[in-house]
C-alpha atoms as a PDB file:
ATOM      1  CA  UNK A   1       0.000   0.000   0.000  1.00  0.00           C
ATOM      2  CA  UNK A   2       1.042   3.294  -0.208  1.00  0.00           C
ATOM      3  CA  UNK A   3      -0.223   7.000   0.400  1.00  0.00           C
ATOM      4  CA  UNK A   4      -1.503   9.322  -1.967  1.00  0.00           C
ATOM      5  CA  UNK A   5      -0.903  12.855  -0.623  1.00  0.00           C
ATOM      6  CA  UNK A   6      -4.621  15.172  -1.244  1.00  0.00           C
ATOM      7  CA  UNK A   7      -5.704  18.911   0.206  1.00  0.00           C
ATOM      8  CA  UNK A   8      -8.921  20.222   1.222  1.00  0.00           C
ATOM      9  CA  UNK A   9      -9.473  23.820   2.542  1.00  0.00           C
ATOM     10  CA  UNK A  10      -9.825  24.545   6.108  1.00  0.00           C
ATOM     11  CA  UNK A  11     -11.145  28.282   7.330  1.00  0.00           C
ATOM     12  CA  UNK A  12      -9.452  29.308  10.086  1.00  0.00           C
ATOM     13  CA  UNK A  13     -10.414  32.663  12.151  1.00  0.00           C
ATOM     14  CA  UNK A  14      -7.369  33.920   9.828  1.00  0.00           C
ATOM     15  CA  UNK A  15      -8.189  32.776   6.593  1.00  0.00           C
ATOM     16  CA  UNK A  16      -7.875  29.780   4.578  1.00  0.00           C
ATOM     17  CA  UNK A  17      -5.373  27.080   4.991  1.00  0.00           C
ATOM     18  CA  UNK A  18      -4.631  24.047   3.352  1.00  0.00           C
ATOM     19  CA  UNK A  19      -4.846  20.995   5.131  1.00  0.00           C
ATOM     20  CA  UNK A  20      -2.493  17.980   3.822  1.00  0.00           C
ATOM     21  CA  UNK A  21      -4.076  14.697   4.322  1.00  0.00           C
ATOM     22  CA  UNK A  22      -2.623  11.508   3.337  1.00  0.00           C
ATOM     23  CA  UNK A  23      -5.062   8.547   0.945  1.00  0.00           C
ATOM     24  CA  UNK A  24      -4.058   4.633   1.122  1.00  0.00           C
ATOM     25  CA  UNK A  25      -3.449   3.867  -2.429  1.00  0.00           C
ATOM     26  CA  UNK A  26      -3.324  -0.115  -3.096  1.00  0.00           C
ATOM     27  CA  UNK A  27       0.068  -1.196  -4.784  1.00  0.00           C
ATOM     28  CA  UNK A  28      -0.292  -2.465  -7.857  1.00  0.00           C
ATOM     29  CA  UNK A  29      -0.360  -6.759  -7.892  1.00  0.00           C
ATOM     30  CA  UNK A  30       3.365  -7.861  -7.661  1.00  0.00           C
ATOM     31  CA  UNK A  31       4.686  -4.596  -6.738  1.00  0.00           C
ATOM     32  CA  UNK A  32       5.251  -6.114  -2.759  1.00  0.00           C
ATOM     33  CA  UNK A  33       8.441  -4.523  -1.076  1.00  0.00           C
ATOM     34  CA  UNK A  34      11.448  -7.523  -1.501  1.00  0.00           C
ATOM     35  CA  UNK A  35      14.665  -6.927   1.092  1.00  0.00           C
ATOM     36  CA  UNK A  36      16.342  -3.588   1.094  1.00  0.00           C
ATOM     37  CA  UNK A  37      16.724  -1.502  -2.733  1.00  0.00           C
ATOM     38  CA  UNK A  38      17.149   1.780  -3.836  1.00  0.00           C
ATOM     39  CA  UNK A  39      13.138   2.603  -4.133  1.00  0.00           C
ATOM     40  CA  UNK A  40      13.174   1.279  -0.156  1.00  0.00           C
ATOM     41  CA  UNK A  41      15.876   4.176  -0.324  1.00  0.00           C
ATOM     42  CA  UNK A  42      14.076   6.471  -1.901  1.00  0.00           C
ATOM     43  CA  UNK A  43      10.259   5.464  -0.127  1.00  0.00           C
ATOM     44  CA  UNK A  44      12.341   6.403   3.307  1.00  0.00           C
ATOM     45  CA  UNK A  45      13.773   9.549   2.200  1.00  0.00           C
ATOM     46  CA  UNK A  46      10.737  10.767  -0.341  1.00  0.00           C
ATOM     47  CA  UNK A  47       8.800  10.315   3.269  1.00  0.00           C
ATOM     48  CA  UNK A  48      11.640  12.337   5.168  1.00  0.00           C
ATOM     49  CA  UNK A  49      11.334  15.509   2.142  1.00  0.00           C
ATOM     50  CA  UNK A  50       7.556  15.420   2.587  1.00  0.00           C
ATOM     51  CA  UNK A  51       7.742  15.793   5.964  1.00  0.00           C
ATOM     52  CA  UNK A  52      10.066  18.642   6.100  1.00  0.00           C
ATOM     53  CA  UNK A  53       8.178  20.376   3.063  1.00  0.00           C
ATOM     54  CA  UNK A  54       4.771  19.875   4.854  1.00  0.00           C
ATOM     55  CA  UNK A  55       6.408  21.437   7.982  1.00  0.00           C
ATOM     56  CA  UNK A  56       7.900  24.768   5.818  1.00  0.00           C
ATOM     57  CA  UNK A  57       3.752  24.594   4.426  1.00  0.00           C
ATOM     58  CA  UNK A  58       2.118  25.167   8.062  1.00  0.00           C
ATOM     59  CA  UNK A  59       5.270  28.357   8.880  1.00  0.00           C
ATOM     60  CA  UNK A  60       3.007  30.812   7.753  1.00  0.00           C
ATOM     61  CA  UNK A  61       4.341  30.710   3.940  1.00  0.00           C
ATOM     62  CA  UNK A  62       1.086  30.308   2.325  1.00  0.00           C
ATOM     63  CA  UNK A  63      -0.900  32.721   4.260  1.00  0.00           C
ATOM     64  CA  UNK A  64      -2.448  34.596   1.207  1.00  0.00           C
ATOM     65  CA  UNK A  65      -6.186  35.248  -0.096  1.00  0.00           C
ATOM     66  CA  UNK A  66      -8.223  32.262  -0.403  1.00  0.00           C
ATOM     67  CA  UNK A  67      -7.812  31.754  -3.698  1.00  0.00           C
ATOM     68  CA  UNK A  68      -4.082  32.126  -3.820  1.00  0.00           C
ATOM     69  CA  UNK A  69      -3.609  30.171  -1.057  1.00  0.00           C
ATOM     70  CA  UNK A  70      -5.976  27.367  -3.127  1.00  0.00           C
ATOM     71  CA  UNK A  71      -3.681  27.537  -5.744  1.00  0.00           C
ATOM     72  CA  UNK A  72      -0.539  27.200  -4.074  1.00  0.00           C
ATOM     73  CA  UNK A  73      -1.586  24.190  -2.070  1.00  0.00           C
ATOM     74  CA  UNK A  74      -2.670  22.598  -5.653  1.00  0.00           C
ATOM     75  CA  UNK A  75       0.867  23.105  -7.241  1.00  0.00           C
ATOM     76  CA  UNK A  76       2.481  21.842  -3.804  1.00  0.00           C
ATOM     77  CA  UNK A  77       0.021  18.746  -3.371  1.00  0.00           C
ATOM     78  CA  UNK A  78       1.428  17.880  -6.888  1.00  0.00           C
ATOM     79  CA  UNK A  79       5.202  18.236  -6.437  1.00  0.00           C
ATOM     80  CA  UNK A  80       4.083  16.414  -3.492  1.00  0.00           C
ATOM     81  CA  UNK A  81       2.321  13.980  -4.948  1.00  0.00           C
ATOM     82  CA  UNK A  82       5.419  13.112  -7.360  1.00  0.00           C
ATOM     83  CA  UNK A  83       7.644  11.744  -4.185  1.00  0.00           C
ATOM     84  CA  UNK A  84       8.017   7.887  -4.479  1.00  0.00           C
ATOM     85  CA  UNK A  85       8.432   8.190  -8.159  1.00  0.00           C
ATOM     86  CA  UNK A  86      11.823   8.311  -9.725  1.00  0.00           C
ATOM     87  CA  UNK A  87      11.246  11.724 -10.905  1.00  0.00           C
ATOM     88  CA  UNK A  88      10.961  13.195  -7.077  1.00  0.00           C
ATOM     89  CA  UNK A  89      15.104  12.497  -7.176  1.00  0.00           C
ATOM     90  CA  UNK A  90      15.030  16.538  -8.381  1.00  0.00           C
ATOM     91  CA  UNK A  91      13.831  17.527  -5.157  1.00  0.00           C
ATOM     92  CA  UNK A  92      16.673  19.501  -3.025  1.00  0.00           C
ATOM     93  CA  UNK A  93      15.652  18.159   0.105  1.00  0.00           C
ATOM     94  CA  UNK A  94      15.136  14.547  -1.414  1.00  0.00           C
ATOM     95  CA  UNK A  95      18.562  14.781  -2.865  1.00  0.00           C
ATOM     96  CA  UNK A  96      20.138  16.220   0.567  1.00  0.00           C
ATOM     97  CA  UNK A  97      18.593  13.014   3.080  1.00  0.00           C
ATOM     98  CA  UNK A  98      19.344  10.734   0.183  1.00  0.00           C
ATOM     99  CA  UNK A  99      23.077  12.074   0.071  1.00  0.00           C
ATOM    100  CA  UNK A 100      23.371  12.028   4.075  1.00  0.00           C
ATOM    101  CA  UNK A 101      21.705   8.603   4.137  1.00  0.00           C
ATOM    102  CA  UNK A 102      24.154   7.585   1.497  1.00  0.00           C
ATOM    103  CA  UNK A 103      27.299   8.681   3.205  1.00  0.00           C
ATOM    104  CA  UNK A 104      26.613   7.290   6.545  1.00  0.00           C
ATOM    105  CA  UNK A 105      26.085   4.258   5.345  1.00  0.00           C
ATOM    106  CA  UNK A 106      29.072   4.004   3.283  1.00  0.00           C
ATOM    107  CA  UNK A 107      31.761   4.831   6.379  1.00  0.00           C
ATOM    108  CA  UNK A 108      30.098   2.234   8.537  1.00  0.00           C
ATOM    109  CA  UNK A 109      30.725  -0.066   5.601  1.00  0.00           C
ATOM    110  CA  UNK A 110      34.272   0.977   5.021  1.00  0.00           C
ATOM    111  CA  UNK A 111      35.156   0.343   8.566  1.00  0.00           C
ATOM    112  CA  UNK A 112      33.107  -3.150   8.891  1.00  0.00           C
ATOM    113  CA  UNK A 113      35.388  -4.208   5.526  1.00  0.00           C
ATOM    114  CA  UNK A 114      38.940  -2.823   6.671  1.00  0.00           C
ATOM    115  CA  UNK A 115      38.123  -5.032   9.628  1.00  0.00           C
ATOM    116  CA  UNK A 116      37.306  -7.836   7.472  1.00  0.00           C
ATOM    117  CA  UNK A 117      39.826  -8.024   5.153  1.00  0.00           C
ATOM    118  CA  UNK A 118      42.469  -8.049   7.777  1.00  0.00           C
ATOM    119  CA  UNK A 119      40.791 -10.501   9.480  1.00  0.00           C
ATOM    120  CA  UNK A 120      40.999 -12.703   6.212  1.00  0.00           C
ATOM    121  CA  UNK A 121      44.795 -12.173   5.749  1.00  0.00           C
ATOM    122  CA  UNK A 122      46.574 -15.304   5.493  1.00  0.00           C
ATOM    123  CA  UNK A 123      42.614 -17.277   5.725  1.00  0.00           C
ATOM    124  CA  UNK A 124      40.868 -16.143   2.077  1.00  0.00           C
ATOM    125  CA  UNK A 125      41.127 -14.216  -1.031  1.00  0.00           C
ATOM    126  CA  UNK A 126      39.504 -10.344   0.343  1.00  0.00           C
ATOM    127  CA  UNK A 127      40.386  -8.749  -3.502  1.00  0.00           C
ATOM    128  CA  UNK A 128      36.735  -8.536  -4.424  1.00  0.00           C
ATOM    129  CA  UNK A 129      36.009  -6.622  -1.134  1.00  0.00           C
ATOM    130  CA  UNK A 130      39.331  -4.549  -1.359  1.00  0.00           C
ATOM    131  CA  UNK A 131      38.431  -3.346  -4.680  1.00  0.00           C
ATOM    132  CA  UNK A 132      34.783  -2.480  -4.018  1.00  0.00           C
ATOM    133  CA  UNK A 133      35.747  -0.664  -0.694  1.00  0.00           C
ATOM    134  CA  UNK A 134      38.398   1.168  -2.367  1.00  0.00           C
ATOM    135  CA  UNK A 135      35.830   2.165  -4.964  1.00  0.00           C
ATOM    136  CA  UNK A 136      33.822   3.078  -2.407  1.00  0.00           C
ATOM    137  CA  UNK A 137      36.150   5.569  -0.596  1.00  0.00           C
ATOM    138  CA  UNK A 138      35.484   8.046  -2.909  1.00  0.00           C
ATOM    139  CA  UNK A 139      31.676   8.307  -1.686  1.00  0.00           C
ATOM    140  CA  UNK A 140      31.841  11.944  -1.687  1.00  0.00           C
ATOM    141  CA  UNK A 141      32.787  12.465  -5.434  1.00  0.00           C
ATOM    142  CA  UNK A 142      29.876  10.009  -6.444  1.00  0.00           C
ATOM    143  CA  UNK A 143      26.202   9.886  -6.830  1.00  0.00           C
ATOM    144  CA  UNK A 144      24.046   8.397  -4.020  1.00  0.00           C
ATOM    145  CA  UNK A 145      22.646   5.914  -6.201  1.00  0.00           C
ATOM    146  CA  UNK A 146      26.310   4.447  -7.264  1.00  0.00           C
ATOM    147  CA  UNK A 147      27.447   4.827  -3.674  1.00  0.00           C
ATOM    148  CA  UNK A 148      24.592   2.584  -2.067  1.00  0.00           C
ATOM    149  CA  UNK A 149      25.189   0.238  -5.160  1.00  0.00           C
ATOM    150  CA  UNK A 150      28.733  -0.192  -3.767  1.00  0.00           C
ATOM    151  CA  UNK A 151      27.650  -0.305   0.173  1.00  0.00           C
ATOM    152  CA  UNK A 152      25.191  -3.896  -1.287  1.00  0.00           C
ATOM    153  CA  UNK A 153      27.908  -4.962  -3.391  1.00  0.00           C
ATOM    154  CA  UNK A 154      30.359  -4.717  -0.310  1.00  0.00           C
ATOM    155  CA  UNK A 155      27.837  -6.164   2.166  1.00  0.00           C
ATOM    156  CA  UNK A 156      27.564  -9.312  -0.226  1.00  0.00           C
ATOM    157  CA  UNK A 157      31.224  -9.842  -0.679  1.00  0.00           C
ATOM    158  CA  UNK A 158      31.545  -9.681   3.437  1.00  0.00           C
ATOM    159  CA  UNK A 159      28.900 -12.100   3.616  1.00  0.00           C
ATOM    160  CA  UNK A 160      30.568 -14.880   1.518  1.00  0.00           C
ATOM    161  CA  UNK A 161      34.450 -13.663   3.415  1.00  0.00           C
ATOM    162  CA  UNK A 162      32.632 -14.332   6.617  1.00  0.00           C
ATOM    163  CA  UNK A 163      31.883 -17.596   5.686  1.00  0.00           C
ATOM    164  CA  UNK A 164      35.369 -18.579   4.020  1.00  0.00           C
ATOM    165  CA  UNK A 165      36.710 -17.151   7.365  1.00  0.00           C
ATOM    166  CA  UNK A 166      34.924 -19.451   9.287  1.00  0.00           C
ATOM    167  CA  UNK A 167      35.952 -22.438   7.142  1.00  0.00           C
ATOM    168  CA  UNK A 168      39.341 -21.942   7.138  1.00  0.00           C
ATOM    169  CA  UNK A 169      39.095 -21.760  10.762  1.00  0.00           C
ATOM    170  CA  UNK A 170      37.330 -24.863  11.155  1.00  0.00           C
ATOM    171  CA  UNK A 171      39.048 -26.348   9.108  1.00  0.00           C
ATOM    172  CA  UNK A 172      42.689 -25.180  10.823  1.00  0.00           C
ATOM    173  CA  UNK A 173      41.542 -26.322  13.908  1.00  0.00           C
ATOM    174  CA  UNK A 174      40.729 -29.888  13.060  1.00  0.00           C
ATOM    175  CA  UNK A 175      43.817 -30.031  11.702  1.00  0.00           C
ATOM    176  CA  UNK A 176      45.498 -28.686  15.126  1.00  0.00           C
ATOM    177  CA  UNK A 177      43.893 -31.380  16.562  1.00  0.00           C
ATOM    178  CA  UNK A 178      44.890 -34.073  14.471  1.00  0.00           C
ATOM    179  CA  UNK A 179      48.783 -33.035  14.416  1.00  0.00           C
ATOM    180  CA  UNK A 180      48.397 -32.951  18.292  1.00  0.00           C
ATOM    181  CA  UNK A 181      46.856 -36.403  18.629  1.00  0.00           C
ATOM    182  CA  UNK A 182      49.518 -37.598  16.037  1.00  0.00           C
ATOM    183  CA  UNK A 183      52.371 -36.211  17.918  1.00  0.00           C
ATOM    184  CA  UNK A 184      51.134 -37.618  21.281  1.00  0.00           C
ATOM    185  CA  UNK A 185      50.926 -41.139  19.378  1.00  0.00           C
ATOM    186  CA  UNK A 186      54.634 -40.523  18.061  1.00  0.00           C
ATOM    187  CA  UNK A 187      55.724 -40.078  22.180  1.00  0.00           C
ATOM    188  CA  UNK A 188      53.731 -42.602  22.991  1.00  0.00           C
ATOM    189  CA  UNK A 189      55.243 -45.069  20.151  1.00  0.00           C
ATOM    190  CA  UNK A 190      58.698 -43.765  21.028  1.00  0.00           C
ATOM    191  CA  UNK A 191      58.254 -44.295  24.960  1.00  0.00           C
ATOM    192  CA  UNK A 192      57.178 -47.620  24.943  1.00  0.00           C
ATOM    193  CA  UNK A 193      60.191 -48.536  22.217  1.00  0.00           C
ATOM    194  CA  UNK A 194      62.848 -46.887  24.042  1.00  0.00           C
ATOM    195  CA  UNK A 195      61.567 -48.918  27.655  1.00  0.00           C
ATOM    196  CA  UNK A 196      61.510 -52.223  25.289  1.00  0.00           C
ATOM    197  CA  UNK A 197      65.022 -51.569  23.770  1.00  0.00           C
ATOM    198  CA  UNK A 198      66.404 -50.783  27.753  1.00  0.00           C
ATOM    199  CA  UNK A 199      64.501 -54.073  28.909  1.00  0.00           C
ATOM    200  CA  UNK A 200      66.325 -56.099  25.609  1.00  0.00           C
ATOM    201  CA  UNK A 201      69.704 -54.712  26.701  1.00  0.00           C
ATOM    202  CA  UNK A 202      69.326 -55.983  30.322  1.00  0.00           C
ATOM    203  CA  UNK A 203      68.247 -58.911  29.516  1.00  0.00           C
ATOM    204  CA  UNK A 204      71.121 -59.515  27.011  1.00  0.00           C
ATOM    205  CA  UNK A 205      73.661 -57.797  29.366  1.00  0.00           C
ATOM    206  CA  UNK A 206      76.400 -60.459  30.405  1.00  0.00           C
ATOM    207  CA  UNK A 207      75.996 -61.000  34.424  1.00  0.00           C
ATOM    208  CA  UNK A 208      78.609 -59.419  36.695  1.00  0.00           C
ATOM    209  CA  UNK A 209      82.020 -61.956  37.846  1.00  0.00           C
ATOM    210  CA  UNK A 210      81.261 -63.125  40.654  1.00  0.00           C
ATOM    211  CA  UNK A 211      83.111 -60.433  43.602  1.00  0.00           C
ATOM    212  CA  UNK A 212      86.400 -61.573  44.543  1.00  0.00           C
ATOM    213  CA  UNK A 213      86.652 -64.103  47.906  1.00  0.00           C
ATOM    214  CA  UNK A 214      88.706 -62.617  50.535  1.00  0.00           C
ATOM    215  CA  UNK A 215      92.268 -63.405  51.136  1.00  0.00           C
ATOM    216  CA  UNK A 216      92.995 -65.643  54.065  1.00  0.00           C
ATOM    217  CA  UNK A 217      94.790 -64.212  56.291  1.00  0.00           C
ATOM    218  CA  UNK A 218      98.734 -64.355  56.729  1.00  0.00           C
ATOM    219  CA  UNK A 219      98.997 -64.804  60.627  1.00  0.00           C
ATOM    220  CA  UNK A 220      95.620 -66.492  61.581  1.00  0.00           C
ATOM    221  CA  UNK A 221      94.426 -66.391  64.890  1.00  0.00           C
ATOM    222  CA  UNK A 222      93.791 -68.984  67.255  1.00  0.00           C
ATOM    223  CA  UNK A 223      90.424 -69.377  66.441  1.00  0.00           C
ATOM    224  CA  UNK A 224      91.160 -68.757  62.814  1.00  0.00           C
ATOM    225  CA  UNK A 225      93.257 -71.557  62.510  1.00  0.00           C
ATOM    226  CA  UNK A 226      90.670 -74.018  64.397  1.00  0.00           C
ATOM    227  CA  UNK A 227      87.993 -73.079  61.996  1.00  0.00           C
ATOM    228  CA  UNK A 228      90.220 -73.741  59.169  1.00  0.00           C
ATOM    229  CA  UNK A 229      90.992 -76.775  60.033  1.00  0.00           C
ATOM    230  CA  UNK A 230      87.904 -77.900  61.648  1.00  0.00           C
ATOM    231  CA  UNK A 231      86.053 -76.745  57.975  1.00  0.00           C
ATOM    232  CA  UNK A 232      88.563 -78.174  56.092  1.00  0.00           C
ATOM    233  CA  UNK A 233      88.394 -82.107  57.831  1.00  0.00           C
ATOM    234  CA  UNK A 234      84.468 -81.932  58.046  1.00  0.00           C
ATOM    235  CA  UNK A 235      83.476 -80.327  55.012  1.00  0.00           C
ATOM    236  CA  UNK A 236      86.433 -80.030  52.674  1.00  0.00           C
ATOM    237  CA  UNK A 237      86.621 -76.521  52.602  1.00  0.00           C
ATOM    238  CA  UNK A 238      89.792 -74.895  51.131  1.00  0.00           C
ATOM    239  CA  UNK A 239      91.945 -71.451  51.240  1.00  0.00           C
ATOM    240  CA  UNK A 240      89.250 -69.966  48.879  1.00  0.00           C
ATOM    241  CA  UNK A 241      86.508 -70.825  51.762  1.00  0.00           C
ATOM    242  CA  UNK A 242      88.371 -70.009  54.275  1.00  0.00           C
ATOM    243  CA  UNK A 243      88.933 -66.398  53.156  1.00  0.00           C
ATOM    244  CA  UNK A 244      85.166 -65.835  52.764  1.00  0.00           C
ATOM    245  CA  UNK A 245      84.680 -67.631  56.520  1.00  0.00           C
ATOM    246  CA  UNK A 246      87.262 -65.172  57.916  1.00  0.00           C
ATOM    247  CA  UNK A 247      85.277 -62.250  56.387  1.00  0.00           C
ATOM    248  CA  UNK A 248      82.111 -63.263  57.884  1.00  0.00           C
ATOM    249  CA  UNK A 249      83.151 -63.917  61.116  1.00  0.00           C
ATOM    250  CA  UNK A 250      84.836 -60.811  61.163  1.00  0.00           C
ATOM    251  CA  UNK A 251      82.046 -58.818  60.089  1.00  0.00           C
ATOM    252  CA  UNK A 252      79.542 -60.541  62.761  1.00  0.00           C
ATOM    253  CA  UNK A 253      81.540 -60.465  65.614  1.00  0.00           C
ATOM    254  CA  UNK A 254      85.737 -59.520  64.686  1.00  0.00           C
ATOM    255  CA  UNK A 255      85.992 -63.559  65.882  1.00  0.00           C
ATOM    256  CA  UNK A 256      85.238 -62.503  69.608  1.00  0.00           C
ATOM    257  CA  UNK A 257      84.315 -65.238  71.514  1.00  0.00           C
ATOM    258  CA  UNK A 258      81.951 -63.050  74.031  1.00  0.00           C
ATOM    259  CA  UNK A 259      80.733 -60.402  71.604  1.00  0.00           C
ATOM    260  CA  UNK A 260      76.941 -59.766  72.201  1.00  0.00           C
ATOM    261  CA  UNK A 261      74.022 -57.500  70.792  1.00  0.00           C
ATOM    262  CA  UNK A 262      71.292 -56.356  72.537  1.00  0.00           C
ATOM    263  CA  UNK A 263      68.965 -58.591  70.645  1.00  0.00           C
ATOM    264  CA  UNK A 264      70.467 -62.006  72.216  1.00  0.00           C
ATOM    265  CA  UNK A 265      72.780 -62.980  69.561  1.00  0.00           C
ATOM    266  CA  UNK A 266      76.371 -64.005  70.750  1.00  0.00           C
ATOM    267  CA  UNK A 267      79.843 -65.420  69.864  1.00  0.00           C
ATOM    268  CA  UNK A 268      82.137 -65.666  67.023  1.00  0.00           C
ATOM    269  CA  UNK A 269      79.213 -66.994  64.532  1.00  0.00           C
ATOM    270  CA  UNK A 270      77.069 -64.598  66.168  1.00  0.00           C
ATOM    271  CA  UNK A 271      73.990 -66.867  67.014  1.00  0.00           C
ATOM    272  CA  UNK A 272      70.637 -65.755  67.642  1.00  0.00           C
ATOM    273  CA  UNK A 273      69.726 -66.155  70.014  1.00  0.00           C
ATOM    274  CA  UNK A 274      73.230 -67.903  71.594  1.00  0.00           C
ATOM    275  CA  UNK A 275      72.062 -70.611  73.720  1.00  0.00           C
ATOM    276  CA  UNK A 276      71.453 -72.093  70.302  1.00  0.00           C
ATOM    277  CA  UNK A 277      75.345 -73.339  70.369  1.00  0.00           C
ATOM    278  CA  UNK A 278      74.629 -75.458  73.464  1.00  0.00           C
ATOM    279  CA  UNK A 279      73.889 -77.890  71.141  1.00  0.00           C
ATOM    280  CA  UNK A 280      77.471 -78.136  70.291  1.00  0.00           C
ATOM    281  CA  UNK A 281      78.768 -77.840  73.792  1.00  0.00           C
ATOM    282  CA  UNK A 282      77.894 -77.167  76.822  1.00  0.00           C
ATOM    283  CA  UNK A 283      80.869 -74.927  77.149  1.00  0.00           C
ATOM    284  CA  UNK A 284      79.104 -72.701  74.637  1.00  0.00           C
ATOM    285  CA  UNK A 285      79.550 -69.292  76.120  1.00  0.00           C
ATOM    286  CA  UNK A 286      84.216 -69.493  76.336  1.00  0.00           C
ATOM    287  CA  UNK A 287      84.809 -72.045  73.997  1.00  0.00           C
ATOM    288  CA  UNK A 288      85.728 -71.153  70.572  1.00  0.00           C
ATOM    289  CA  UNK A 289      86.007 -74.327  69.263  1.00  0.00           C
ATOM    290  CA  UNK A 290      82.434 -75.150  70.303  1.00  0.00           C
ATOM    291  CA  UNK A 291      80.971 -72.305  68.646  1.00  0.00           C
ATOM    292  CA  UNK A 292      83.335 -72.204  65.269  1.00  0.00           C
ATOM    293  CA  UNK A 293      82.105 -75.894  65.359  1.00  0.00           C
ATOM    294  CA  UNK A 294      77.922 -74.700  65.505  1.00  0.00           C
ATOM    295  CA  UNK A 295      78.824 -71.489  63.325  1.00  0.00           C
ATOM    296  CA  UNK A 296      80.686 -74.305  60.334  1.00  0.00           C
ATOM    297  CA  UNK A 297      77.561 -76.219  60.737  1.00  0.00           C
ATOM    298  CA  UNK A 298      75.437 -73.397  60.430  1.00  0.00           C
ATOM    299  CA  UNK A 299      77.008 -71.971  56.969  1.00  0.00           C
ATOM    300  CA  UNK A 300      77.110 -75.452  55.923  1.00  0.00           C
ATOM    301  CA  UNK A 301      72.965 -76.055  55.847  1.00  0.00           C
ATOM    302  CA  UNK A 302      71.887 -72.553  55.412  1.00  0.00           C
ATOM    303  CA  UNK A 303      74.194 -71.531  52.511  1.00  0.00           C
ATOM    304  CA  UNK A 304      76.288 -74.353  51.491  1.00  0.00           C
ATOM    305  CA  UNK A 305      80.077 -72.181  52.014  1.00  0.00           C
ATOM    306  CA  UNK A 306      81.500 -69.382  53.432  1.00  0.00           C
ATOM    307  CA  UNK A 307      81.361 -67.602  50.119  1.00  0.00           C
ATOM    308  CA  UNK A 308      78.049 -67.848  49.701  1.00  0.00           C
ATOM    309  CA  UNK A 309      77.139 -66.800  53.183  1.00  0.00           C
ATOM    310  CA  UNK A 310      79.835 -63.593  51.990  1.00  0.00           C
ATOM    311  CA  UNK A 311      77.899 -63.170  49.227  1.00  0.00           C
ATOM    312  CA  UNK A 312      73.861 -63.092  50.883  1.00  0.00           C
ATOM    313  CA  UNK A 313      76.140 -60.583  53.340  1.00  0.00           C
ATOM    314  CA  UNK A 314      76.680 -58.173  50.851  1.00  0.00           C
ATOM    315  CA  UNK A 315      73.523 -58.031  49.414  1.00  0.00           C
ATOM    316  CA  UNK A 316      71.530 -58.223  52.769  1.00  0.00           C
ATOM    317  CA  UNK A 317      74.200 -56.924  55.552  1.00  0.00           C
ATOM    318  CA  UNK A 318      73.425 -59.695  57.230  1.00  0.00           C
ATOM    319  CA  UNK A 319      73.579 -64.045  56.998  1.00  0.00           C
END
């Protein structure tokens, strides 16, 4: 629909004045307003001219005779009666909103594109909307109708670089994701190979020799050289053996007959407790011979030789 602008006279205690009344007028079938154009351009200015004309009407202007008033309003009602078609362009004021209208709307489209287009560096091709924003940079030197040609034309190519924007985005991101899972796999890969390699090399690793056996010693004492011979008669023991027994004797106890511990162990062999060597002899507590004989005995079932008792000493500090 639109409206058809129509006078009638109105007396006033002052004289005649037009009245300016506005008519519904149906729009012709198919004529239906579709998304914004240049007549929705010029329906909102050619409103914005009639209003300020209609406002310059009611100053006092047209205060004349009756009949010259009449006529007046007639040749106004049809100037304003031209607005909405594409002749009403010639209008000042139409042409002065149209221009303002025109220019706003061009910065705020300059400054969404500059934005734009460096968003898009490095992400999408932004030459369509470079060129039409540098065409439209010169909005002052051009008409209105060319200038809101280039704001659509801008507005379009922003729509289709906001899109390629967000697929390149997308699109980098899943691929952030997929180099970031990869890598973890590679650690992950290289991790468990490096801890089966170290494994393999362990297990293919030759065992250390066996440590050295102590030395026998070069002046025995007393005891020493009863518990050599004593180990040597009953179990065959030789120099090798009896370096290891002098090394664990002299670790226990330093081959002191009386040497106790708090806990109840006692004697050369250190028993545990020591009334376990009266069942060598009853003269258990002073005799050395009875307890180097319970102590041989002792090494004998639990770890077959000196050297092995040595050895289970090293590891464990104790036998």
């Amino acid at each position: 629909m639109s409206e058809e602008p129509t006078t009638s006279p109105e007396t006033t205690p002052g004289g005649s004045r037009t009245r300016l009344r506005f008519r519904r007028k149906a729009a012709p079938d198919g004529d239906a307003p579709a998304g914004r154009s240049r007549r929705g351009w010029r329906s909102t200015v050619a409103i914005g001219a009639a209003i300020v004309l209609a406002a310059t009407a009611g100053t006092g202007v047209l205060v004349q005779t009756a009949v010259g008033l009449q006529q007046a309003s007639l040749a106004e009602t049809r100037e304003l009666a031209a607005v909405g078609r594409p002749e009403a362009a010639k209008l000042g004021v139409y042409d002065t909103v149209l221009e303002v209208q025109a220019s706003k709307e061009a910065a705020a489209t300059i400054e969404d594109a500059d934005r734009l287009i460096r968003e898009a560096r490095g992400k999408s091709d932004a030459s369509k909307l470079a060129s039409t924003t540098a065409a439209l940079r010169g909005f002052g030197k051009l008409g209105s109708d060319r200038v809101l040609e280039l704001v659509d034309a801008a507005r379009a190519h922003m729509s289709g670089l906001r899109r390629s924007i967000a697929d390149f985005d997308r699109r980098a991101a899943e691929q952030a994701a997929a180099e970031r899972a990869a890598a973890e796999r590679a650690a992950a890969e290289a991790a468990a190979a490096e801890q089966a390699a170290a494994e393999e090399a362990a297990e293919a690793a030759p065992a250390p020799p066996p440590a050295a056996a102590p030395a026998p010693p070069a002046s025995p004492s007393d005891a020493q050289i009863i518990a050599r011979d004593m180990s040597a008669a009953r179990y065959g023991w030789g120099q090798d053996q009896f370096g290891c027994l002098v090394a664990v004797w002299d670790y226990e106890s330093g081959w002191n007959v009386t040497a106790g511990t708090p806990d109840g162990a006692y004697g050369i062999p250190q028993a545990l407790p020591g009334t376990k060597m009266a069942s060598a002899g009853a003269d258990w507590q002073t005799s050395a011979a009875t307890q180097i004989s319970w102590g041989l005995d002792y090494i004998a079932g639990r770890y077959g030789n000196p050297c092995a008792a040595w050895a289970h000493i090293e590891a464990e500090g104790w036998y």
